[in-house]
C-alpha atoms as a PDB file:
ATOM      1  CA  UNK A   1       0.000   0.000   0.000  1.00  0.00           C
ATOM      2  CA  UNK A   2       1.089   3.511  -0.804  1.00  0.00           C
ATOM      3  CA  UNK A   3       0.767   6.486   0.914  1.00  0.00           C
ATOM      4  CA  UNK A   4       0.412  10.004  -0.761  1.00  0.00           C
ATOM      5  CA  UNK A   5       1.609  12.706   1.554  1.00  0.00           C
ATOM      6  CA  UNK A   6       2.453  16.872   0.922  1.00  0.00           C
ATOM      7  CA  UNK A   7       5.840  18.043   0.361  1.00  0.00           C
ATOM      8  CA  UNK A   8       7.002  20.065   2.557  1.00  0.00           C
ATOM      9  CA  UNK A   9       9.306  22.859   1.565  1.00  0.00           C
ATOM     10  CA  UNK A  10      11.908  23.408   4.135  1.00  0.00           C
ATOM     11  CA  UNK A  11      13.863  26.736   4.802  1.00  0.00           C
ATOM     12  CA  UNK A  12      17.114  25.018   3.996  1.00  0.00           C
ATOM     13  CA  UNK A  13      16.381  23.441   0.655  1.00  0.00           C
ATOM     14  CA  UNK A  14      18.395  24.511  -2.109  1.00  0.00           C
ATOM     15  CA  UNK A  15      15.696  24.101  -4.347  1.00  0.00           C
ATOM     16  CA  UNK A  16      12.907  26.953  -4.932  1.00  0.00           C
ATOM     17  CA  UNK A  17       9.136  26.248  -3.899  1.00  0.00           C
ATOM     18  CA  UNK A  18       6.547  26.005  -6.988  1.00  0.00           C
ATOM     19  CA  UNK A  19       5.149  29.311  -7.671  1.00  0.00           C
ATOM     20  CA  UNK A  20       1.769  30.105  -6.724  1.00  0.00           C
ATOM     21  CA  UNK A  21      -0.350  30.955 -10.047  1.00  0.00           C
ATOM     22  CA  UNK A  22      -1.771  34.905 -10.645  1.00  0.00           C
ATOM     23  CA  UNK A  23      -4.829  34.743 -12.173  1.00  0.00           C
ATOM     24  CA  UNK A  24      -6.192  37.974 -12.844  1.00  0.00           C
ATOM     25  CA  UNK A  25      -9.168  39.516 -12.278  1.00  0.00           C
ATOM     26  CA  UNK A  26     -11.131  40.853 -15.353  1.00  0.00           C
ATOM     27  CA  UNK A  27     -14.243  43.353 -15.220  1.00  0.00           C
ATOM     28  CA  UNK A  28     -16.936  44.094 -17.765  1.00  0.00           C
ATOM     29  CA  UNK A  29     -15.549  46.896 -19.796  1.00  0.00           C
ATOM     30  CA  UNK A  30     -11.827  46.891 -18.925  1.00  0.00           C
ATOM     31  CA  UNK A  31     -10.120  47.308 -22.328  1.00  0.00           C
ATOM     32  CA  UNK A  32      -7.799  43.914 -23.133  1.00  0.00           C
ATOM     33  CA  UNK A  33      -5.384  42.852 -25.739  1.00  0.00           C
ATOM     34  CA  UNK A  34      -4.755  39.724 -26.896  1.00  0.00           C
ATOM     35  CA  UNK A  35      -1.769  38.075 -28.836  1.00  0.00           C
ATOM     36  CA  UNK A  36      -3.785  36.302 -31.216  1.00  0.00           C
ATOM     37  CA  UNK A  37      -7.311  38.188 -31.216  1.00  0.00           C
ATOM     38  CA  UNK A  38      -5.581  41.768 -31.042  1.00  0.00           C
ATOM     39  CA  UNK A  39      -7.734  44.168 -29.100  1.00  0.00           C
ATOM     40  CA  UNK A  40     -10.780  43.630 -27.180  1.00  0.00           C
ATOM     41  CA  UNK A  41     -13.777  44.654 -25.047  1.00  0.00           C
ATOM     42  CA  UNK A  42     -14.926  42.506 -21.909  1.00  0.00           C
ATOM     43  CA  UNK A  43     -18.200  41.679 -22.098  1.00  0.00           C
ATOM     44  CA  UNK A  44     -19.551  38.785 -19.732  1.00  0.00           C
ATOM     45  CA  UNK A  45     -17.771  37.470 -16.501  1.00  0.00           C
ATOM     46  CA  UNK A  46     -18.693  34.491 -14.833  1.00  0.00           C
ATOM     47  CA  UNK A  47     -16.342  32.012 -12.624  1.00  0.00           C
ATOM     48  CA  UNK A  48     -15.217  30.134 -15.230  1.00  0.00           C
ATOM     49  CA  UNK A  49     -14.538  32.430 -18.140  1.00  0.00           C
ATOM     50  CA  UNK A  50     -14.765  35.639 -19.494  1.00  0.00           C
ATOM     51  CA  UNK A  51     -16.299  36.794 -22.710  1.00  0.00           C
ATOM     52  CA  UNK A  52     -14.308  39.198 -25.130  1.00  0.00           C
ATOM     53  CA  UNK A  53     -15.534  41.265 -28.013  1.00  0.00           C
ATOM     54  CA  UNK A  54     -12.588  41.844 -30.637  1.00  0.00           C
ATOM     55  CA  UNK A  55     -15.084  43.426 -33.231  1.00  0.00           C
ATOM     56  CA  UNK A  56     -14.961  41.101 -35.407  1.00  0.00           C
ATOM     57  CA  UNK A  57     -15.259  37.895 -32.923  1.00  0.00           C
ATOM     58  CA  UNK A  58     -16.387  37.555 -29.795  1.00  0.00           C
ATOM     59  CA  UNK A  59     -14.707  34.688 -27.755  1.00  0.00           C
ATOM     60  CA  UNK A  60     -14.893  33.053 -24.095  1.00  0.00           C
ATOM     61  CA  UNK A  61     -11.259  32.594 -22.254  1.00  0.00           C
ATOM     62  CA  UNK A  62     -10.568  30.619 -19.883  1.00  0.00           C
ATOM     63  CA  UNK A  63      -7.947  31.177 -16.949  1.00  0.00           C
ATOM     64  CA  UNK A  64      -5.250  30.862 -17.035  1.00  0.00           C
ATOM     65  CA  UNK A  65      -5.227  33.826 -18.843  1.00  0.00           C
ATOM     66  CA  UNK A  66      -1.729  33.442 -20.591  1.00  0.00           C
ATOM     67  CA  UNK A  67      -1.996  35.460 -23.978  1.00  0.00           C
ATOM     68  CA  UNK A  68      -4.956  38.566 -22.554  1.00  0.00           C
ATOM     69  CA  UNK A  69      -3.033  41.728 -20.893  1.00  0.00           C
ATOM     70  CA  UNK A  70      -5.080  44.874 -19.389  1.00  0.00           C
ATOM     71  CA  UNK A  71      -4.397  47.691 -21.272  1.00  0.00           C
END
């Protein structure tokens, strides 16, 4: 039988702890840019996604939100 425990980083270690993730937080209306889509318009929020206009194309992203910058 195997047990499954959590690491614990210790003070000492020479080796760095795994970065917590930033995910940002997105309003209706902030003014976005993104590297394929160009830029864009929030227009929905939920918990899940958000929902940008880009004029031509309107499209839901999903966090991590790797390639979408505020402007």
């Amino acid at each position: 039988m195997q047990m499954t425990t959590s690491k614990k980083h210790l003070a000492s270690s020479p080796f760095k702890t795994d970065p917590v993730p930033v995910v940002e937080v997105f309003e209706v209306s902030d003014k976005v840019c993104h590297d394929l889509y160009g830029l864009g318009t929030v227009v929905k929020t939920d918990s899940h996604a958000i929902t940008v206009d880009f004029g031509d194309k309107t499209v839901r992203i999903t966090p991590p939100y790797a390639k979408l910058q505020h402007l």
